[in-house]
Protein backbone atom coordinates (compact mmCIF):
# COMPACT_ATOMS: atom_id res chain seq x y z
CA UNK A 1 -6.76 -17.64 31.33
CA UNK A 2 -8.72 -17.35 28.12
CA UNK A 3 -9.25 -14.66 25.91
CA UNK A 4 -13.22 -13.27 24.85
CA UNK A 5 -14.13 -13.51 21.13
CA UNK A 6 -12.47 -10.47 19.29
CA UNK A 7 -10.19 -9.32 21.58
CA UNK A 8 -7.19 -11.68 20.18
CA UNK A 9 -3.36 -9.84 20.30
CA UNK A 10 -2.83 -8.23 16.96
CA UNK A 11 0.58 -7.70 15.28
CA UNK A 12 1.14 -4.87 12.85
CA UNK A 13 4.50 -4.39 10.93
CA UNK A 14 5.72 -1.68 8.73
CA UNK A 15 8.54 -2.62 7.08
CA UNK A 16 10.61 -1.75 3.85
CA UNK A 17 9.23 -3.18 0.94
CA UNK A 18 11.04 -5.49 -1.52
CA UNK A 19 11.05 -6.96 -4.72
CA UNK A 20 8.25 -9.65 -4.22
CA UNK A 21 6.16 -7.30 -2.70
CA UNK A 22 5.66 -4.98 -6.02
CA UNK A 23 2.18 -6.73 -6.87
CA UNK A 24 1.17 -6.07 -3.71
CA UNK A 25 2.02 -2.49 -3.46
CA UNK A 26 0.96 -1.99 -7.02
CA UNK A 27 -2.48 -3.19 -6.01
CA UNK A 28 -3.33 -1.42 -2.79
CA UNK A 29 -2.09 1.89 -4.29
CA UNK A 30 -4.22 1.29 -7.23
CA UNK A 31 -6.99 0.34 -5.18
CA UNK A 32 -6.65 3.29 -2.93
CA UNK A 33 -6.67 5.62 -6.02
CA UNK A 34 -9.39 4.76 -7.62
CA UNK A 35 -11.52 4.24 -4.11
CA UNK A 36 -10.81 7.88 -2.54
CA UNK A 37 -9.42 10.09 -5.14
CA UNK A 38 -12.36 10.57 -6.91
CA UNK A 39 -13.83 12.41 -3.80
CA UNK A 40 -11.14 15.14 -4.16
CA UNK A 41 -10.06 15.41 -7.44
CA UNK A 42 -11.82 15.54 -11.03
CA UNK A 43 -11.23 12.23 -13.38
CA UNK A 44 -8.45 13.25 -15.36
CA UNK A 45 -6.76 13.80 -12.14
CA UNK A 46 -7.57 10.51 -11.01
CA UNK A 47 -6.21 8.91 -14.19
CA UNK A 48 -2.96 11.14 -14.13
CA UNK A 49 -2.28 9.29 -10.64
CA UNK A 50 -2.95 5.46 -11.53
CA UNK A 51 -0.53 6.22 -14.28
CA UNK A 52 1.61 7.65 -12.45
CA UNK A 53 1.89 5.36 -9.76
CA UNK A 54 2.63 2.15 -12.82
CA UNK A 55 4.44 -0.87 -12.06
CA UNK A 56 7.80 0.52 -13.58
CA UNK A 57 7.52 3.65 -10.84
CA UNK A 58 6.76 1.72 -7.94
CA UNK A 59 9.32 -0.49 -8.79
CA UNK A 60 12.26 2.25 -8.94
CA UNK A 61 11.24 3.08 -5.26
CA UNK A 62 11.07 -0.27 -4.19
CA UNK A 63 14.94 -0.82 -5.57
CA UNK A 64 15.64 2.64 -3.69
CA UNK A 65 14.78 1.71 -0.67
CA UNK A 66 11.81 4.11 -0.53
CA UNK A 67 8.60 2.01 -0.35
CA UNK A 68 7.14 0.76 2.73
CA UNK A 69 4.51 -2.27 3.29
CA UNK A 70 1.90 -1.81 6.43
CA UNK A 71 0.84 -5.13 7.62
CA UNK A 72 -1.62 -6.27 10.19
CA UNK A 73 -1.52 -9.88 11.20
CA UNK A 74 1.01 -11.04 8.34
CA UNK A 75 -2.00 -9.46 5.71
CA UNK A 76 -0.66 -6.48 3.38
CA UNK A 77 -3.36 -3.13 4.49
CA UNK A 78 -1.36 -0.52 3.29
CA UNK A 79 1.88 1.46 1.68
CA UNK A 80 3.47 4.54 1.55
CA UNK A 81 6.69 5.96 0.06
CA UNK A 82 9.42 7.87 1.64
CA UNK A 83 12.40 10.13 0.66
């Protein structure tokens, strides 16, 4: 039987990030900082946290183990970090 427009089975994954994955992390999280932070916190603030969250950081949880990648479909939509 077929399937209606839209209503196609969808994967989502969320698995531990690696090393190839660091541009992609690097640019959601920057992406996600300078989309919603501004809402709750003052420009400096905003700054401190793209800074913050630099390639060099991102990478050090990567190699730890701590970073994860949330993806829908095969397509990278989102990341988080873990201790």
């Amino acid at each position: 039987m077929g399937r209606c427009a839209g209503t196609e089975r969808k994967t989502v994954e969320y698995r531990k990030a690696e090393l190839p994955d660091l541009g992609t992390v690097f640019t959601i999280s920057q992406a996600a900082i300078r989309a919603i932070y501004p809402y709750f916190y003052p420009q400096a603030a905003v700054d401190w946290f793209a800074e913050h969250h630099s390639c060099e950081h991102i990478l050090a949880d990567i190699t730890a183990g701590r970073v994860r990648l949330l993806e829908a479909n095969g397509m990278p939509v989102g990341t988080g970090t873990i201790d």
